[in-house]
PDB file of N, CA and C in Angstrom:
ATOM      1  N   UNK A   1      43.881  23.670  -1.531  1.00  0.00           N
ATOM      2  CA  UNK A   1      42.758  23.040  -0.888  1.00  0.00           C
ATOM      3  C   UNK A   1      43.120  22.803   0.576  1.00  0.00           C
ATOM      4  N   UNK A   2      42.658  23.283   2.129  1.00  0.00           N
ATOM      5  CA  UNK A   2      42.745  23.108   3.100  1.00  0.00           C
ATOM      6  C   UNK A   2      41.737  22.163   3.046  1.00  0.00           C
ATOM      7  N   UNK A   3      42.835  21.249   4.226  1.00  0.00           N
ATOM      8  CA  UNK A   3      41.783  20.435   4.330  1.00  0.00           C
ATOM      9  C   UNK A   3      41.849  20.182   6.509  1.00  0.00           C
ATOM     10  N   UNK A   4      40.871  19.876   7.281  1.00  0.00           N
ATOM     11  CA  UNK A   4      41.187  19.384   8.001  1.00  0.00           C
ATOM     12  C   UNK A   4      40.896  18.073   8.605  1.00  0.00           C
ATOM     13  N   UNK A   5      41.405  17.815   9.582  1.00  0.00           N
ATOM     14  CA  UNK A   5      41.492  16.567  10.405  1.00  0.00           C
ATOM     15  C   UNK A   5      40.546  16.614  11.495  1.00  0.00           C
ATOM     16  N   UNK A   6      39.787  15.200  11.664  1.00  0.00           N
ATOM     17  CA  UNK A   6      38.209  15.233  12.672  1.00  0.00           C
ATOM     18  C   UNK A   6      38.320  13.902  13.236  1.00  0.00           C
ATOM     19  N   UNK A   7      39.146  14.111  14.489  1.00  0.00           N
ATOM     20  CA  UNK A   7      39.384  12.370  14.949  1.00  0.00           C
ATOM     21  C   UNK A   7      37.369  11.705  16.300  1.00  0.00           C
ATOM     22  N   UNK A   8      37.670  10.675  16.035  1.00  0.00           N
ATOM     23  CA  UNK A   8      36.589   9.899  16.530  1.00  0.00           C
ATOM     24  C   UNK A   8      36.942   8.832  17.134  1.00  0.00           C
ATOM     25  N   UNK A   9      36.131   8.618  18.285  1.00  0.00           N
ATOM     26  CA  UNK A   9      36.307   7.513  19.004  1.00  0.00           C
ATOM     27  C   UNK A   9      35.032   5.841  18.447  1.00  0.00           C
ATOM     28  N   UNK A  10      36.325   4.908  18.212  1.00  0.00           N
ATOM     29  CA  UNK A  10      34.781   3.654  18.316  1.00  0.00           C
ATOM     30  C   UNK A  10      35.290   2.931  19.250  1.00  0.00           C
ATOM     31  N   UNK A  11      34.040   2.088  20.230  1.00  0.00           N
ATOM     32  CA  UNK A  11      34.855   1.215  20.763  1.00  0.00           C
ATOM     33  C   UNK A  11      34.671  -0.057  20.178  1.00  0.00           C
ATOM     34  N   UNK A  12      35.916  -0.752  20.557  1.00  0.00           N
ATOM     35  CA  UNK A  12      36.067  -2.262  19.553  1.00  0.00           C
ATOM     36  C   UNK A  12      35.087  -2.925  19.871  1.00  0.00           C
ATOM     37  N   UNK A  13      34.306  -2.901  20.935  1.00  0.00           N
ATOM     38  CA  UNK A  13      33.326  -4.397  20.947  1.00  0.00           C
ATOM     39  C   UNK A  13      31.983  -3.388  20.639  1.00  0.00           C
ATOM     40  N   UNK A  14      31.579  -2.241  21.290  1.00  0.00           N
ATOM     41  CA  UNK A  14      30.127  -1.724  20.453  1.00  0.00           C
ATOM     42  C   UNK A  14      30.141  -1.496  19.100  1.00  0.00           C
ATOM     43  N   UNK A  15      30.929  -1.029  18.707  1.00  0.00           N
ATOM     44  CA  UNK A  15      31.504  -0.820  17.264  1.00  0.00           C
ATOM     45  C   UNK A  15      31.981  -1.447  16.499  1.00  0.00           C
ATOM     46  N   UNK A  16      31.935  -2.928  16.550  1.00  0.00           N
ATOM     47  CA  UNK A  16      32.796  -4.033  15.962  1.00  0.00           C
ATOM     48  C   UNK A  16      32.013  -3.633  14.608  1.00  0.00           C
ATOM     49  N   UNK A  17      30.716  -3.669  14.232  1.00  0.00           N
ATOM     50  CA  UNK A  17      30.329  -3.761  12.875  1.00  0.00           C
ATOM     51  C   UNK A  17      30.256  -2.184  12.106  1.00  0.00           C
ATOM     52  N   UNK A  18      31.100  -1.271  13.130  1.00  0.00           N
ATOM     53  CA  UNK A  18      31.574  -0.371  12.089  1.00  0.00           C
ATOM     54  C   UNK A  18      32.706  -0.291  12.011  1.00  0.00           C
ATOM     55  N   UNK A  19      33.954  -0.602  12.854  1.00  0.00           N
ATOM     56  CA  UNK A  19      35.189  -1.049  12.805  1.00  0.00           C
ATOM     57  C   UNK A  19      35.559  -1.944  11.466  1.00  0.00           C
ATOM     58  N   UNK A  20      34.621  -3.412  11.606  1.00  0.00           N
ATOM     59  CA  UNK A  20      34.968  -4.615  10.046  1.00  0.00           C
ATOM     60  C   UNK A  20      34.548  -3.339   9.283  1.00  0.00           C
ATOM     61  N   UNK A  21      33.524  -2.670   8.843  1.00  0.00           N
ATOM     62  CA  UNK A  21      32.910  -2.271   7.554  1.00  0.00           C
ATOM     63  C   UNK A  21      34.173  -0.974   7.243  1.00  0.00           C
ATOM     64  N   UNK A  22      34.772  -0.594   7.784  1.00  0.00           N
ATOM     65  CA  UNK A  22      35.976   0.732   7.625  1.00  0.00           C
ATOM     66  C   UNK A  22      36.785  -0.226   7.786  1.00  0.00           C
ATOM     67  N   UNK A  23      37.004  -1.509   7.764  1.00  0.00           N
ATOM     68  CA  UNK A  23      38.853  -1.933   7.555  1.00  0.00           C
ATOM     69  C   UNK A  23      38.295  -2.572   5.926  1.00  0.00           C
ATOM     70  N   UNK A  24      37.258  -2.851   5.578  1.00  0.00           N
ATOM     71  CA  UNK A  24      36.903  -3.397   3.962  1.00  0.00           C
ATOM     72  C   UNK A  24      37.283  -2.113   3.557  1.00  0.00           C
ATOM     73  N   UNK A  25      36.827  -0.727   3.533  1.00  0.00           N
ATOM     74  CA  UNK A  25      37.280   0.294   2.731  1.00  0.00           C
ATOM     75  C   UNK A  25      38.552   0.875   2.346  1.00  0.00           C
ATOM     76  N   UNK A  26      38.513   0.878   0.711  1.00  0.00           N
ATOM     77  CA  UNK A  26      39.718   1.014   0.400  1.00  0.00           C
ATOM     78  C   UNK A  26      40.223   2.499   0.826  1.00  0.00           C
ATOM     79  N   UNK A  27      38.920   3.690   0.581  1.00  0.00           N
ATOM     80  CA  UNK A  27      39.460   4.943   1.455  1.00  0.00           C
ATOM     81  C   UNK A  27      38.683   5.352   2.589  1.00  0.00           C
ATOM     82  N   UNK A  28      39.024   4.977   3.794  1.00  0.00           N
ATOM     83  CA  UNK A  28      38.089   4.919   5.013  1.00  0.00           C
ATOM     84  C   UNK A  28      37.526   6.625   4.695  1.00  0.00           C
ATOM     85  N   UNK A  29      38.869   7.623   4.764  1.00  0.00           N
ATOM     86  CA  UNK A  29      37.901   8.797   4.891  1.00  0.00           C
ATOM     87  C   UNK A  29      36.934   9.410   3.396  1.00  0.00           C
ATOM     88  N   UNK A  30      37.125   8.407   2.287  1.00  0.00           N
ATOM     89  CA  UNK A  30      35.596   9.023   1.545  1.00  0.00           C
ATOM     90  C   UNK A  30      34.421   8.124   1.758  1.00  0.00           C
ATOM     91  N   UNK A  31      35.152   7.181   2.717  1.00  0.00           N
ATOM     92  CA  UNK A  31      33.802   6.233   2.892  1.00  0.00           C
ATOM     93  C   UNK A  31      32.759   6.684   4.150  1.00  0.00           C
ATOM     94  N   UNK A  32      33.584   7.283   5.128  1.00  0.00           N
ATOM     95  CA  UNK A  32      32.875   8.050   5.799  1.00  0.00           C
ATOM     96  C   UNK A  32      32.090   9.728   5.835  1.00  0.00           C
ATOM     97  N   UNK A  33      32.911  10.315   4.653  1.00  0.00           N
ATOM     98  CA  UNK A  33      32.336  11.296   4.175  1.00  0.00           C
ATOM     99  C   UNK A  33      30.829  11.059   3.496  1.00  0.00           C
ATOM    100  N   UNK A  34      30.624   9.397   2.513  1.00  0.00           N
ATOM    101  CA  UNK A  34      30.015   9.711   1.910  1.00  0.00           C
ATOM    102  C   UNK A  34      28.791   9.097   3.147  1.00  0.00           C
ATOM    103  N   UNK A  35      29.128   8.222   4.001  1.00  0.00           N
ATOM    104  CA  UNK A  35      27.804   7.702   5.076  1.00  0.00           C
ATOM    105  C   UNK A  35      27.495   8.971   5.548  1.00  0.00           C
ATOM    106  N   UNK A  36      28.474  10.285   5.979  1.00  0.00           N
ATOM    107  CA  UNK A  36      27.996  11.262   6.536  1.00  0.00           C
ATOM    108  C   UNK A  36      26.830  12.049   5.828  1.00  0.00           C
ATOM    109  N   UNK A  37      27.106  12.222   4.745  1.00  0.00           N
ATOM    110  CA  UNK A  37      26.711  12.977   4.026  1.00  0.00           C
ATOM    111  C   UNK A  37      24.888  12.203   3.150  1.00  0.00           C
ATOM    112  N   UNK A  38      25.528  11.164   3.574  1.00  0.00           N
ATOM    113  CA  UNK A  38      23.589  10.106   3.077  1.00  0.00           C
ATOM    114  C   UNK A  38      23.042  10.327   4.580  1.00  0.00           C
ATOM    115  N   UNK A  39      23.799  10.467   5.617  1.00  0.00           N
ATOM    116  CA  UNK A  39      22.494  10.713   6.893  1.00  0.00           C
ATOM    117  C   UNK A  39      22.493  12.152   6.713  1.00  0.00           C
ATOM    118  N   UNK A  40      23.253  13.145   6.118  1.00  0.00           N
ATOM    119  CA  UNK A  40      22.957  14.608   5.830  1.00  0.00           C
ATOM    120  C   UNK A  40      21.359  14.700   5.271  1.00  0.00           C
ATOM    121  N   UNK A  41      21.677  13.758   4.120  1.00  0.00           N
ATOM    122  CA  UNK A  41      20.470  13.922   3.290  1.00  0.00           C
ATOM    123  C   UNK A  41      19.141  13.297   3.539  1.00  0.00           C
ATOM    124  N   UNK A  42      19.149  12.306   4.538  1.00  0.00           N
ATOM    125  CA  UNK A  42      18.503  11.683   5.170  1.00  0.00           C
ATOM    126  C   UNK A  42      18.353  11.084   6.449  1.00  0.00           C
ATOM    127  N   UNK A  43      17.692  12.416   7.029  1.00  0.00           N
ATOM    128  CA  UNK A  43      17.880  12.507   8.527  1.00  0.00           C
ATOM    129  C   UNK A  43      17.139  11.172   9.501  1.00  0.00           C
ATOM    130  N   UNK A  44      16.335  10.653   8.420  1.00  0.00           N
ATOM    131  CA  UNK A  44      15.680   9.561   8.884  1.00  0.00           C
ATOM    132  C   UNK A  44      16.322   8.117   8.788  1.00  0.00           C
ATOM    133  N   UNK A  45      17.613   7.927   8.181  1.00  0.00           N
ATOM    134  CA  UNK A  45      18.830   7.160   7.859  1.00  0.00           C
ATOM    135  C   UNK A  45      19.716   7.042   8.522  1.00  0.00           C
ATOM    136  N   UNK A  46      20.323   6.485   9.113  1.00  0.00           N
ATOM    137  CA  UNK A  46      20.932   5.961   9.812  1.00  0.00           C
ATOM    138  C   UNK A  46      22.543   5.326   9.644  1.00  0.00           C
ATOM    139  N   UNK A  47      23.747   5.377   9.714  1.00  0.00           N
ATOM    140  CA  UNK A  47      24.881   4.892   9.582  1.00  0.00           C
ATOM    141  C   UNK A  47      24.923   3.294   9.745  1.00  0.00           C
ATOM    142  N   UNK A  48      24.078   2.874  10.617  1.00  0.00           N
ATOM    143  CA  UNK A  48      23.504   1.641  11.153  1.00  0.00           C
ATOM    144  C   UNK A  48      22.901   1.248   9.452  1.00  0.00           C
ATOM    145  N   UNK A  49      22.355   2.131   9.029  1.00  0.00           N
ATOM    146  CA  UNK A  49      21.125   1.601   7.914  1.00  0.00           C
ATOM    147  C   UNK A  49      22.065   1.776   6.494  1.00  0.00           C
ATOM    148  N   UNK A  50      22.746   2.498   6.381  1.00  0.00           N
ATOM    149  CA  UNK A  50      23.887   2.352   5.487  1.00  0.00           C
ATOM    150  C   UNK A  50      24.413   1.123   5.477  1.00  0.00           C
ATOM    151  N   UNK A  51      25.309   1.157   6.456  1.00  0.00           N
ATOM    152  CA  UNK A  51      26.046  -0.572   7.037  1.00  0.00           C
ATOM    153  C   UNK A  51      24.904  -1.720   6.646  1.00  0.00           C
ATOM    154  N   UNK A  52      23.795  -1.921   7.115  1.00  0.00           N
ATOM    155  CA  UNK A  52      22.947  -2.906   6.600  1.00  0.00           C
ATOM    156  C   UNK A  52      22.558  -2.987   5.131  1.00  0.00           C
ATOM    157  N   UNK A  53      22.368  -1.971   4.245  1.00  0.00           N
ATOM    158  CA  UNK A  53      22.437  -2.055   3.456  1.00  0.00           C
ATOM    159  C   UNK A  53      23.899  -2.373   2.317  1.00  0.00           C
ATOM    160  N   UNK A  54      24.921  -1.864   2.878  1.00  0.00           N
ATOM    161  CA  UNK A  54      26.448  -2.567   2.497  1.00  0.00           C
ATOM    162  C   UNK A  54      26.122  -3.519   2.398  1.00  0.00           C
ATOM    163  N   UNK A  55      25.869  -4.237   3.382  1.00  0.00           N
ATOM    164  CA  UNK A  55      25.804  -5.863   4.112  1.00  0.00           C
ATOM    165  C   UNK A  55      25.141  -6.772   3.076  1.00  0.00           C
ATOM    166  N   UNK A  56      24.171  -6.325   2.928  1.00  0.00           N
ATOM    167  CA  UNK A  56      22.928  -6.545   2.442  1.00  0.00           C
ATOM    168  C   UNK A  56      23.208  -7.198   0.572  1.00  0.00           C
ATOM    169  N   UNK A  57      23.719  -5.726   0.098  1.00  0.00           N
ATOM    170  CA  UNK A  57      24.700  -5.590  -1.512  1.00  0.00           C
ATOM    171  C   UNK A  57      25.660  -6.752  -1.468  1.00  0.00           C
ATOM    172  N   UNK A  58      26.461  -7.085  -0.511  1.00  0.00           N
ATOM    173  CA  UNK A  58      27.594  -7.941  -0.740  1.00  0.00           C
ATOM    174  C   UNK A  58      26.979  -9.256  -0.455  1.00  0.00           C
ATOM    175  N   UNK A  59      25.692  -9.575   0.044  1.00  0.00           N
ATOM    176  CA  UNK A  59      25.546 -10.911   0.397  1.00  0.00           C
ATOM    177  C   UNK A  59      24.366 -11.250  -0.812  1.00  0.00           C
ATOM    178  N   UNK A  60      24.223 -10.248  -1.533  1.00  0.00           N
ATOM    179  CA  UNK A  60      23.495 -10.781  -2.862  1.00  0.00           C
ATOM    180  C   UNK A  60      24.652 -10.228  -4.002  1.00  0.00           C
ATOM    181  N   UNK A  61      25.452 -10.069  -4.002  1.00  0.00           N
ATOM    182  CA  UNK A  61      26.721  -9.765  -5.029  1.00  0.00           C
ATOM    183  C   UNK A  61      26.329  -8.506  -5.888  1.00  0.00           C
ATOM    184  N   UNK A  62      26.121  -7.386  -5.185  1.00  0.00           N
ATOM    185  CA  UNK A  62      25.602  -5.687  -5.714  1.00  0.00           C
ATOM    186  C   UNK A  62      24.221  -5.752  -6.159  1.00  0.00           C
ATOM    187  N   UNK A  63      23.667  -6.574  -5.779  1.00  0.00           N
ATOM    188  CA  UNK A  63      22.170  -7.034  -6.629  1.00  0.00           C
ATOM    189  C   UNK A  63      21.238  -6.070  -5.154  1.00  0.00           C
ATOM    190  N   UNK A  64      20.666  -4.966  -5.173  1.00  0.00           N
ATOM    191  CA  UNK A  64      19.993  -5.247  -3.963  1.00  0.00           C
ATOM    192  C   UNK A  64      18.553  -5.742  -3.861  1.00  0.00           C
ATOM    193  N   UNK A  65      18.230  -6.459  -2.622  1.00  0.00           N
ATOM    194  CA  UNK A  65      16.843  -7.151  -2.522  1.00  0.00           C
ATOM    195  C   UNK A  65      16.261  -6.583  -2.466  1.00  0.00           C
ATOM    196  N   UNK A  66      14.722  -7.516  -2.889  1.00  0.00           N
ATOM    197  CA  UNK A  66      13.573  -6.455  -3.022  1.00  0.00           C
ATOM    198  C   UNK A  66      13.384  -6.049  -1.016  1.00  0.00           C
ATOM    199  N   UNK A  67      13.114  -5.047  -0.618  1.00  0.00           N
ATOM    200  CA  UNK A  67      12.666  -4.428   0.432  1.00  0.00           C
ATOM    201  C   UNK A  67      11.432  -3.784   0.361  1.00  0.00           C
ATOM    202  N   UNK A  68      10.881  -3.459  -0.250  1.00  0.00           N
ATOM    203  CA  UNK A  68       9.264  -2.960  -0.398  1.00  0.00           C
ATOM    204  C   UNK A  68       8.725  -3.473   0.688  1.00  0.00           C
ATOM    205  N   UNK A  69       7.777  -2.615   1.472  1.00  0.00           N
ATOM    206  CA  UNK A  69       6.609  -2.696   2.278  1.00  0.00           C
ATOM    207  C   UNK A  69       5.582  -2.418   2.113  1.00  0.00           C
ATOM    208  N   UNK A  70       4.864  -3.210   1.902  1.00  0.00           N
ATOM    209  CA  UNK A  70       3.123  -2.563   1.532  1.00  0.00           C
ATOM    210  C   UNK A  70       2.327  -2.176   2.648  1.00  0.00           C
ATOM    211  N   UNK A  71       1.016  -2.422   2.688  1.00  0.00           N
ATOM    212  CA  UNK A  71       0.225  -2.219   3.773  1.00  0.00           C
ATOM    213  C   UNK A  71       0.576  -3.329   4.716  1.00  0.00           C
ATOM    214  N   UNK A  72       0.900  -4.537   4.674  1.00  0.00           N
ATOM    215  CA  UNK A  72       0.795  -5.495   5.413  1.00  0.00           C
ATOM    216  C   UNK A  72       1.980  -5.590   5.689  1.00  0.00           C
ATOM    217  N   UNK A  73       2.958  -5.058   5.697  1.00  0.00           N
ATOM    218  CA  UNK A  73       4.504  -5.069   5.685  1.00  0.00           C
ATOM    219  C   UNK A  73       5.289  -6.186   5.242  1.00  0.00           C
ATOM    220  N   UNK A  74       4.308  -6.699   4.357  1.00  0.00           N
ATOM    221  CA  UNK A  74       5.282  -8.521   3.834  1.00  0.00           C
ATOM    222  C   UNK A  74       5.530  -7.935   2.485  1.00  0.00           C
ATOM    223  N   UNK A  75       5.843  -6.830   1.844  1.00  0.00           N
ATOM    224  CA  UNK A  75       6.044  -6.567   0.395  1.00  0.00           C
ATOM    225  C   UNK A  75       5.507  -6.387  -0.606  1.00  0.00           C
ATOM    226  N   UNK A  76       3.898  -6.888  -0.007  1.00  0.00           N
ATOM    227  CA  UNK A  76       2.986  -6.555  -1.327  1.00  0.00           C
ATOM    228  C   UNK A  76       2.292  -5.153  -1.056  1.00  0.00           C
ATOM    229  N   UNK A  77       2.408  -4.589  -2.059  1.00  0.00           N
ATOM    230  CA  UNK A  77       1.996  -3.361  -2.375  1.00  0.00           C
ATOM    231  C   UNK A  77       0.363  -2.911  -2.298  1.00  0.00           C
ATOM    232  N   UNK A  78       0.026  -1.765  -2.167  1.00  0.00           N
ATOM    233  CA  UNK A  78      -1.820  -1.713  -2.012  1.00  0.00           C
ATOM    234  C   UNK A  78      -2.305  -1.788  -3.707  1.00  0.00           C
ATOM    235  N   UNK A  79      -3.546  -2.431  -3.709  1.00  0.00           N
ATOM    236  CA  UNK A  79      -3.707  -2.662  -5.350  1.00  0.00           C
ATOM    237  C   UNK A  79      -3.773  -1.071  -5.912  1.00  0.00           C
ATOM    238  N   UNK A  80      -4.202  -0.165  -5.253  1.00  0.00           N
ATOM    239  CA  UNK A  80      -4.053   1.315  -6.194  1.00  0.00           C
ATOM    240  C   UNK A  80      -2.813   1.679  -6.334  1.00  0.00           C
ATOM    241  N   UNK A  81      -1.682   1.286  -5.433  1.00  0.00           N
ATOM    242  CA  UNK A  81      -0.142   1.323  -5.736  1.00  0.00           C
ATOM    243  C   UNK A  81       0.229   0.647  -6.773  1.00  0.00           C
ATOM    244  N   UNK A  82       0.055  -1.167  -6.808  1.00  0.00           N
ATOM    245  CA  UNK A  82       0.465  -1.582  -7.739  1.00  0.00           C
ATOM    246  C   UNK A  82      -0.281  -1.161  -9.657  1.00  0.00           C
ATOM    247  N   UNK A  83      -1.379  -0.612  -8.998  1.00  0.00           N
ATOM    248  CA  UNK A  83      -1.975  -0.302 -10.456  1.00  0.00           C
ATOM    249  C   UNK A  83      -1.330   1.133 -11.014  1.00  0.00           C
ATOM    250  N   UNK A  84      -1.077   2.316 -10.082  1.00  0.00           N
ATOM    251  CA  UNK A  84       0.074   3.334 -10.774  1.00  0.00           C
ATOM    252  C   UNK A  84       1.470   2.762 -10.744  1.00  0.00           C
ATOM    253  N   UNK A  85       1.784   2.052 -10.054  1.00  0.00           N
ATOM    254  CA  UNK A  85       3.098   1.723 -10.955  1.00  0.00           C
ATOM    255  C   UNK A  85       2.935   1.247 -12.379  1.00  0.00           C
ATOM    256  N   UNK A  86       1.768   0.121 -11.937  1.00  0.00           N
ATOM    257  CA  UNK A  86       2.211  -0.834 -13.829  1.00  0.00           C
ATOM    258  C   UNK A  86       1.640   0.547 -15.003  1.00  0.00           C
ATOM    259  N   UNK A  87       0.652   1.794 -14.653  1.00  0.00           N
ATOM    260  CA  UNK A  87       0.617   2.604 -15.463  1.00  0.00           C
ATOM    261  C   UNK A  87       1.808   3.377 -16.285  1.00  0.00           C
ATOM    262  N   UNK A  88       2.544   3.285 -15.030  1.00  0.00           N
ATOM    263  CA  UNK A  88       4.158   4.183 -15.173  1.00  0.00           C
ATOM    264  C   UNK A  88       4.246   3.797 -16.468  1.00  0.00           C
ATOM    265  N   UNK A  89       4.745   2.797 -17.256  1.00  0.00           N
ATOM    266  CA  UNK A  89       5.164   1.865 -17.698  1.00  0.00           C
ATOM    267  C   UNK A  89       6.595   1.828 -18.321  1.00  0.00           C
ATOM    268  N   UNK A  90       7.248   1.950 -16.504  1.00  0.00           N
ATOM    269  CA  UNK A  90       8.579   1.334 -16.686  1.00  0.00           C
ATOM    270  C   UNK A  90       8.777   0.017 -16.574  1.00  0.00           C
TER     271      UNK A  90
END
């Protein structure tokens, strides 16, 4: 298996909240493979939006919060939304 090496610059004070979030990881480089690879898949995602969501998991203990946006952007859903979901019936 070749593998290679891909060095990067952060700086300590713009980068402080990706600096803390890579000294919590136990393997910095699959932790950055795998943020790379979720903004691969989601170009509209963000490393920023990863990190907040980390953030997010550990300050409700892996539980994540509800985030839903409806029409009004406070979480409630449009009533023809909430009526195919409860159809789903998961």
């Amino acid at each position: 298996m070749a593998k290679q090496t891909i060095t990067f610059v952060l700086d300590t004070n713009r980068d402080r909240d990706v600096l803390h979030w890579l000294e919590g990881q136990a393997n910095k480089s699959s932790a950055i493979r795998e943020a790379i690879r979720a903004q691969m898949d989601r170009a509209d995602i963000t490393l920023r939006d990863v990190l907040a969501a980390i953030q997010d998991l550990k300050r409700h203990n892996g539980t994540p919060a509800a985030t839903g946006k409806g029409a009004a952007g406070n979480g409630d859903e449009p009533a023809d939304v909430a009526v195919a979901l409860d159809n789903l019936g998961l």
